[in-house]
Protein backbone atom coordinates (compact mmCIF):
# COMPACT_ATOMS: atom_id res chain seq x y z
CA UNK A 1 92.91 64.37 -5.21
CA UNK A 2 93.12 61.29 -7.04
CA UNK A 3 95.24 62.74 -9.72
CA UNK A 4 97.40 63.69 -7.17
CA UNK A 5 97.82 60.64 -5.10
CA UNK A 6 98.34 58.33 -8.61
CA UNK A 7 101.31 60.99 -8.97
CA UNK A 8 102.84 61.06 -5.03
CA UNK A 9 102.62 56.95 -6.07
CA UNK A 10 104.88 57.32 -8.99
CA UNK A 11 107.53 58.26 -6.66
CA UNK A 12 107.68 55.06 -5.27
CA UNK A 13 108.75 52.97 -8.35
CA UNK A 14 112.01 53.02 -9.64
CA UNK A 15 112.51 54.48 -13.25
CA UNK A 16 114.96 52.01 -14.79
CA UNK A 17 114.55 53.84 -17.86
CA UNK A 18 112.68 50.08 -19.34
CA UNK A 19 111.42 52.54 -22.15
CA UNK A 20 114.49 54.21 -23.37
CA UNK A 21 115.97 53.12 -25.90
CA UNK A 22 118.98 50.44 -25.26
CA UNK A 23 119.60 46.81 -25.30
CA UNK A 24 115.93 45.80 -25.23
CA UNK A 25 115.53 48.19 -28.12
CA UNK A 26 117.74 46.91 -30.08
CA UNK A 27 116.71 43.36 -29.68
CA UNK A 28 113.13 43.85 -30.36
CA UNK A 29 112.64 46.65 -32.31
CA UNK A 30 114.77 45.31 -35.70
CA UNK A 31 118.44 47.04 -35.16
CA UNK A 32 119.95 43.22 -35.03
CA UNK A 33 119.95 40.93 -37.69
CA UNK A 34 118.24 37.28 -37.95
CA UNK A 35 122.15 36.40 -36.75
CA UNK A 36 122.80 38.52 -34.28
CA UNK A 37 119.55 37.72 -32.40
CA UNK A 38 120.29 33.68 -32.28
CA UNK A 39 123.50 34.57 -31.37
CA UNK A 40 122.33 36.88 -28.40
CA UNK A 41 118.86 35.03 -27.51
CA UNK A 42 119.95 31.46 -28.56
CA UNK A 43 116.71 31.06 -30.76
CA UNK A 44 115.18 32.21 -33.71
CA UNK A 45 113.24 35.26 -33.86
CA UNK A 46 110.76 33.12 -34.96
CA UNK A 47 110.87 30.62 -32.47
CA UNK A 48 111.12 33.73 -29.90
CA UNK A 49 107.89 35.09 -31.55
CA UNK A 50 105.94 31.50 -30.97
CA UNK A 51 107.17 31.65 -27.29
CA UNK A 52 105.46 35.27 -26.79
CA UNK A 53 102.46 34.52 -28.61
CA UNK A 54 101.97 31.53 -26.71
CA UNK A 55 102.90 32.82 -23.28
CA UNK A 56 101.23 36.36 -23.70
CA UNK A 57 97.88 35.08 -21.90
CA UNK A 58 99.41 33.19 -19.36
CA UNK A 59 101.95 36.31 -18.50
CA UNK A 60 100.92 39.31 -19.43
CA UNK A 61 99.86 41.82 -17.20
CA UNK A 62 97.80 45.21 -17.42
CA UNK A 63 98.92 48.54 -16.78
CA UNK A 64 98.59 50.43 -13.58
CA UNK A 65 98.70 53.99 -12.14
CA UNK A 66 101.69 53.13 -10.38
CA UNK A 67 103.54 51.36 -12.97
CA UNK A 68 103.90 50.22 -16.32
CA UNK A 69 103.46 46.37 -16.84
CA UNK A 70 106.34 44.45 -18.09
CA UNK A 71 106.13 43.50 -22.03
CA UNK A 72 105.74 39.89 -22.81
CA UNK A 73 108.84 40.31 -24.64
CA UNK A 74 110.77 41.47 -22.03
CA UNK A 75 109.77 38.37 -19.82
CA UNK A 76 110.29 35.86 -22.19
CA UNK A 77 113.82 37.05 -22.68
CA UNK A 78 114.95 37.49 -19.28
CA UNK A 79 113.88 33.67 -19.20
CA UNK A 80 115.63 33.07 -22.01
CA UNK A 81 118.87 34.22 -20.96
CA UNK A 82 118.91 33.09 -17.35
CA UNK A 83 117.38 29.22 -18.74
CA UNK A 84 120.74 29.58 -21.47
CA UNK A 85 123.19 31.77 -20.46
CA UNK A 86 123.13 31.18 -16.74
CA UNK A 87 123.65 34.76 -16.00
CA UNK A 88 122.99 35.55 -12.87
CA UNK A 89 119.40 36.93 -12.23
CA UNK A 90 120.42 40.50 -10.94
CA UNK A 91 123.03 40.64 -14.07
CA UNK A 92 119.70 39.83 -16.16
CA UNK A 93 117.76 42.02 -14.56
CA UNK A 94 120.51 44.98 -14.85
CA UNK A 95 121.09 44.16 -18.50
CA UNK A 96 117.05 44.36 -19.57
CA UNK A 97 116.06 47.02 -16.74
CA UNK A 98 114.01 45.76 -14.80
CA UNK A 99 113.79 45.00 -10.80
CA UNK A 100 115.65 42.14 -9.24
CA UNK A 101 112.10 40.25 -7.98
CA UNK A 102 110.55 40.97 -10.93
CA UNK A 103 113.09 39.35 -13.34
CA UNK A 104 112.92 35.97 -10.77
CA UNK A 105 109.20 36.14 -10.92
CA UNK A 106 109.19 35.96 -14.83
CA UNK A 107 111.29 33.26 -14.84
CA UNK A 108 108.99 31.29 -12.31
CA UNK A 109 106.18 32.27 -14.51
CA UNK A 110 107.78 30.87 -17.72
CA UNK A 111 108.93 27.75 -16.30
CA UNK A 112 105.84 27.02 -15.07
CA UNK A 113 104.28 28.11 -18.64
CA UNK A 114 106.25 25.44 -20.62
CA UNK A 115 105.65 22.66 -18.50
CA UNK A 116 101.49 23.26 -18.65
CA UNK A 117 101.14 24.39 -21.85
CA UNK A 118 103.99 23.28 -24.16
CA UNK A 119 105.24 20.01 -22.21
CA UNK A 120 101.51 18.72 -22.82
CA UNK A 121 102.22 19.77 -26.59
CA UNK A 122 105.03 18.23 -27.37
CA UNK A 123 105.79 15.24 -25.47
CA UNK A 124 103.33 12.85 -24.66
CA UNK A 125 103.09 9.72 -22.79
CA UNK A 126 102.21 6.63 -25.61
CA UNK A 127 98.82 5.45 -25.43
CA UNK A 128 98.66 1.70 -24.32
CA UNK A 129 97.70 0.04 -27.77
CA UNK A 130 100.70 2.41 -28.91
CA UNK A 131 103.12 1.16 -26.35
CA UNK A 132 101.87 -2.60 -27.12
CA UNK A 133 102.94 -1.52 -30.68
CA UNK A 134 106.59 -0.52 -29.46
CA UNK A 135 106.87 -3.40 -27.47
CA UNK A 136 106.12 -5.89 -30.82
CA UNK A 137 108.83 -3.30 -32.47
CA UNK A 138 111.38 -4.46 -30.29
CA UNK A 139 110.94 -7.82 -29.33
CA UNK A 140 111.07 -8.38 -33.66
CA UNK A 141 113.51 -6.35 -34.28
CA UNK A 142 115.94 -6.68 -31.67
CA UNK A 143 114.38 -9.84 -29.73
CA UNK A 144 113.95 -8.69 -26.36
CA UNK A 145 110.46 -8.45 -25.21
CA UNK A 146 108.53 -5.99 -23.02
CA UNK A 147 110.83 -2.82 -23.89
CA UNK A 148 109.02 -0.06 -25.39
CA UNK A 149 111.73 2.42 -25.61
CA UNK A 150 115.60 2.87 -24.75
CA UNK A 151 116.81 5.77 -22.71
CA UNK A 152 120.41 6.47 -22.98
CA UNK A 153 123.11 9.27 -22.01
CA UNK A 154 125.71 11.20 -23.37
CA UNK A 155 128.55 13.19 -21.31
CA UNK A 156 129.48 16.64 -23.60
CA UNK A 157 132.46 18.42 -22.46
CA UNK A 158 132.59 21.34 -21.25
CA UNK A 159 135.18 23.97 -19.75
CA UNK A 160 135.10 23.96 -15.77
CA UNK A 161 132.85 26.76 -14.70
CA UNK A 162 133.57 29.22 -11.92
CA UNK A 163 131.30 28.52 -9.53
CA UNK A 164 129.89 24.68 -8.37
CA UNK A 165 132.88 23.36 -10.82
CA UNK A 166 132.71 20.47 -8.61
CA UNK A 167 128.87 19.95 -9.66
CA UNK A 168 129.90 19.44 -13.47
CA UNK A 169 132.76 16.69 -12.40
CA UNK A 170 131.70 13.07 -13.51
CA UNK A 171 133.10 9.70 -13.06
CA UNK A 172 134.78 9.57 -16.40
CA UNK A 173 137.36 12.60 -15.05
CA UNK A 174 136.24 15.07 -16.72
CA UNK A 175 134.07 18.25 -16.51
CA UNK A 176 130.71 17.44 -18.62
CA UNK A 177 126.71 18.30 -19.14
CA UNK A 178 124.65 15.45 -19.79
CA UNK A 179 122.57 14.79 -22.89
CA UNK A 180 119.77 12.03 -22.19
CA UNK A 181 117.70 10.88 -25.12
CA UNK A 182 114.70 8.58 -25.32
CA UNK A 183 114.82 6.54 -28.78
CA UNK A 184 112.80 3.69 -30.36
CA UNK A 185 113.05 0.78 -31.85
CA UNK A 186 114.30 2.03 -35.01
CA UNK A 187 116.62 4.08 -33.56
CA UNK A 188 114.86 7.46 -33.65
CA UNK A 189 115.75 10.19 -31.32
C-alpha cells in the first residue's frame, strides 16, 4: 500500500524534465568554458562554487517520495540570474525548469543567506578605537575633524529599460544606475 500511494503521489508533481539534459546541464556539468559561464552567470565558476559551498547548509533540502529536492546549484543560479539579469522570475524559472514558487522561494532564501552569513563576512562596522583612528586620519590629512569615512555617488548610464523607465530617470536628464562607495581617508574604495 505504501508503495502504491508514494506512486498515485508522483502524479501530482509536475515533471519539468529538471534532470534531462539541457541548459542546466550544460552549465554545470563542464560543456561551457571558464568564458562562457561568466558570460552567462556573471561570475566565476569559482566564485559560483564558493556561493554553493557556502549556501549548501543553509538551502539545501532532502529528497522526498513525492519529489526530488532542488540542487544547490540550481538555486544559486536562479538567484543569480534574477539578482543580475533581471529576468523575470517565471522566464527564470522556465529557462532552469523548475516551478514558478519554487524559483521565488530560492531567491528569498539566498537573499536572506548573504545578508546573515556573508554581509557579517565581509563588511563590518569599525570598532570604536578603529573609528577614533579614522577620525585622527582625516582631521591630519585633510583637516576636518570628526569624519571617519566619505560616502559618495556615481550616476552610470544606462539604456532606458522597458518597463519602470521612469524609475531609472535622474535629475541630471538622463537614464542611470547608481554606484555608491564608502572610502577613507586615503582615498580607498
Amino acid at each position: 500500500m505504501t508503495h502504491l500511494a508514494a506512486r498515485l503521489r508522483r502524479l501530482w508533481a509536475h515533471d519539468r524534465g529538471l534532470y534531462r539534459p539541457g541548459f542546466f546541464d550544460q552549465i554545470f556539468l563542464g560543456s561551457f568554458n571558464a568564458q562562457e559561464f561568466k558570460g552567462r552567470m556573471r561570475m566565476d565558476v569559482s566564485t559560483f562554487e564558493y556561493l554553493c559551498s557556502t549556501f549548501a547548509s543553509a538551502k539545501q533540502r532532502q529528497n522526498t517520495n513525492v519529489r526530488f529536492a532542488v540542487l544547490i546549484q540550481v538555486k544559486v543560479a536562479v538567484s543569480i540570474s534574477r539578482l543580475t539579469i533581471g529576468n523575470s522570475m517565471q522566464n527564470i524559472a522556465d529557462l532552469y525548469k523548475i516551478g514558478l514558487s519554487t524559483s521565488q522561494f530560492a531567491v528569498f532564501l539566498f537573499n536572506a543567506a548573504v545578508k546573515s552569513i556573508l554581509l557579517r563576512k565581509f563588511l563590518r562596522w569599525p570598532s570604536p578605537t578603529v573609528m577614533e583612528k579614522f577620525a585622527q586620519e582625516f582631521q591630519d590629512i585633510h583637516s576636518i575633524p570628526y569624519v571617519i569615512t566619505d560616502v559618495d555617488g556615481f550616476h552610470i548610464l544606462i539604456v532606458a529599460p522597458r518597463l519602470h523607465a521612469a524609475d531609472y530617470y535622474n535629475r541630471k536628464g538622463f537614464h542611470s544606475i547608481l554606484l555608491q562607495g564608502v572610502i577613507s581617508s586615503k582615498c580607498f574604495f
